[in-house]
C-alpha atoms as a PDB file:
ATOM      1  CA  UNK A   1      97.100 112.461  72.019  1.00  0.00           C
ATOM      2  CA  UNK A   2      94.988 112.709  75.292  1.00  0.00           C
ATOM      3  CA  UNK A   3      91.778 112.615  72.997  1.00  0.00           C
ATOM      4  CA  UNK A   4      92.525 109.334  71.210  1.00  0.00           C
ATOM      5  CA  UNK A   5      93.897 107.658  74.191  1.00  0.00           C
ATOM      6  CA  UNK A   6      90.054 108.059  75.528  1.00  0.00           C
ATOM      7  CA  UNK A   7      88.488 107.070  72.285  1.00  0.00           C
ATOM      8  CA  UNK A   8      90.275 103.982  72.577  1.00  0.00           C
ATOM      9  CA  UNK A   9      89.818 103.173  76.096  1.00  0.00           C
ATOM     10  CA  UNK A  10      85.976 104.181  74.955  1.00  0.00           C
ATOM     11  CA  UNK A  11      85.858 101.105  72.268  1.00  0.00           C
ATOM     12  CA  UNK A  12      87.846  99.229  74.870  1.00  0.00           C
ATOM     13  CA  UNK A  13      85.272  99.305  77.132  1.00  0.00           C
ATOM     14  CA  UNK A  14      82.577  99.060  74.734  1.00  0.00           C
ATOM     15  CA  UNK A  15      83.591  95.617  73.825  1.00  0.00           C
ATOM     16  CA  UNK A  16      84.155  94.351  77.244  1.00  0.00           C
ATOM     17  CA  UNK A  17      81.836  96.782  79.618  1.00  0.00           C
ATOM     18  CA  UNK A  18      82.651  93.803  82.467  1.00  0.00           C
ATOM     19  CA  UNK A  19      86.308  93.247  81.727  1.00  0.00           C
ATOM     20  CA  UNK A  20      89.070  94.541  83.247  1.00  0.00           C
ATOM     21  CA  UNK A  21      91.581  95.455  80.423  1.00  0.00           C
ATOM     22  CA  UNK A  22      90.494  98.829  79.946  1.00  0.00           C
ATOM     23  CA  UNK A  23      91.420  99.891  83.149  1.00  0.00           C
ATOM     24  CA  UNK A  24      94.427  98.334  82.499  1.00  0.00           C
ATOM     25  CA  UNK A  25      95.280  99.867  79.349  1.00  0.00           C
ATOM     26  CA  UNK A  26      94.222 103.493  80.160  1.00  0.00           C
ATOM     27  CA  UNK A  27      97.016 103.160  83.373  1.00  0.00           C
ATOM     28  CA  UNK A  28      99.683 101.864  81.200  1.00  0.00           C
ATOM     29  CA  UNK A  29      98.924 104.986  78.368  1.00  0.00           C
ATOM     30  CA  UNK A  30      98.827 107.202  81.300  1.00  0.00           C
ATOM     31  CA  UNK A  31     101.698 106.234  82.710  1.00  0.00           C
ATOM     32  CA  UNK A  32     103.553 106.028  79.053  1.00  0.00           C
ATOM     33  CA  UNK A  33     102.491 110.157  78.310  1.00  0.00           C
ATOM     34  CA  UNK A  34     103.713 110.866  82.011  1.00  0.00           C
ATOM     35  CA  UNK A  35     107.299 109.330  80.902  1.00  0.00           C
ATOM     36  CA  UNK A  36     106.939 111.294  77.489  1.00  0.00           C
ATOM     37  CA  UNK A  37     105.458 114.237  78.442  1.00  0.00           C
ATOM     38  CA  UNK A  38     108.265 116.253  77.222  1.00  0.00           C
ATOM     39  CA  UNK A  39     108.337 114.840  73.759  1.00  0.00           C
ATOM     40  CA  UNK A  40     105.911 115.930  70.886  1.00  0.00           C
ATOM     41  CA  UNK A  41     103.829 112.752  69.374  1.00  0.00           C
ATOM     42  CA  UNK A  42     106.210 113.015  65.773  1.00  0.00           C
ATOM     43  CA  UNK A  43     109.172 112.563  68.383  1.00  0.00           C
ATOM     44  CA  UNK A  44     107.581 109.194  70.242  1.00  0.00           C
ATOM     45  CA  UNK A  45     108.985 105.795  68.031  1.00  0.00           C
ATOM     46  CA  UNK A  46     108.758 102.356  68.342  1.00  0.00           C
ATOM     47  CA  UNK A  47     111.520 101.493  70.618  1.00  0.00           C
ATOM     48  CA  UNK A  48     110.352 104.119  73.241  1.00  0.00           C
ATOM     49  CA  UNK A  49     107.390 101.880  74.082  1.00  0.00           C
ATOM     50  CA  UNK A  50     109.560  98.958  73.689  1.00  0.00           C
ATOM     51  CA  UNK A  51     111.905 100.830  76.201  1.00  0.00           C
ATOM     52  CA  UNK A  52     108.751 101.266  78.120  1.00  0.00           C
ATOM     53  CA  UNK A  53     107.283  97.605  78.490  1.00  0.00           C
ATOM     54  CA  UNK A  54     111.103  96.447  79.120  1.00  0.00           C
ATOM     55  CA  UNK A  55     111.342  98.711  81.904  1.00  0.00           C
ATOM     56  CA  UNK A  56     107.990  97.918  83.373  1.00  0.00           C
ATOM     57  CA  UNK A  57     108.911  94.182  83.346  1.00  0.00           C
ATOM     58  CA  UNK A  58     111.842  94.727  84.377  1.00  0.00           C
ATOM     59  CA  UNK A  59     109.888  96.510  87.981  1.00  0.00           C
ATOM     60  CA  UNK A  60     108.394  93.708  88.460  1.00  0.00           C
ATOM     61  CA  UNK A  61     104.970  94.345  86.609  1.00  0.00           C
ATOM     62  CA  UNK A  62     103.804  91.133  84.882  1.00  0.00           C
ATOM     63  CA  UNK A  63     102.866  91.104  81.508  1.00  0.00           C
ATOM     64  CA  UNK A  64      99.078  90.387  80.123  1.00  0.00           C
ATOM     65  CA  UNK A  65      98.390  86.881  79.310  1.00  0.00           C
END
């Protein structure tokens, strides 16, 4: 999963080379594979990153506008 995390930030930052959301994208992923580090990929669903975003908002991190 590592692997296509980094292809994505890649295209990420191809688009925007000068733009900040790739940063901010590759610390979110990050920090989602840290909280599901024990799970395989087939095991991750839907409401886990919902779970995830709640949980984020819900520390206080603002969402992207």
């Amino acid at each position: 999963m590592i692997a296509e995390i980094e292809r994505f930030i890649d295209w990420i930052r191809m688009r925007s080379p000068h733009a900040r959301t790739w940063r901010d994208y590759k610390c979110d992923l990050e920090l989602f594979i840290t909280v599901m580090a024990k799970r395989n990929a087939d095991e991750i669903h839907p409401c886990d990153l919902d779970d995830f975003v709640n949980y984020q908002i819900h520390m206080g991190y603002s969402q992207a506008q």
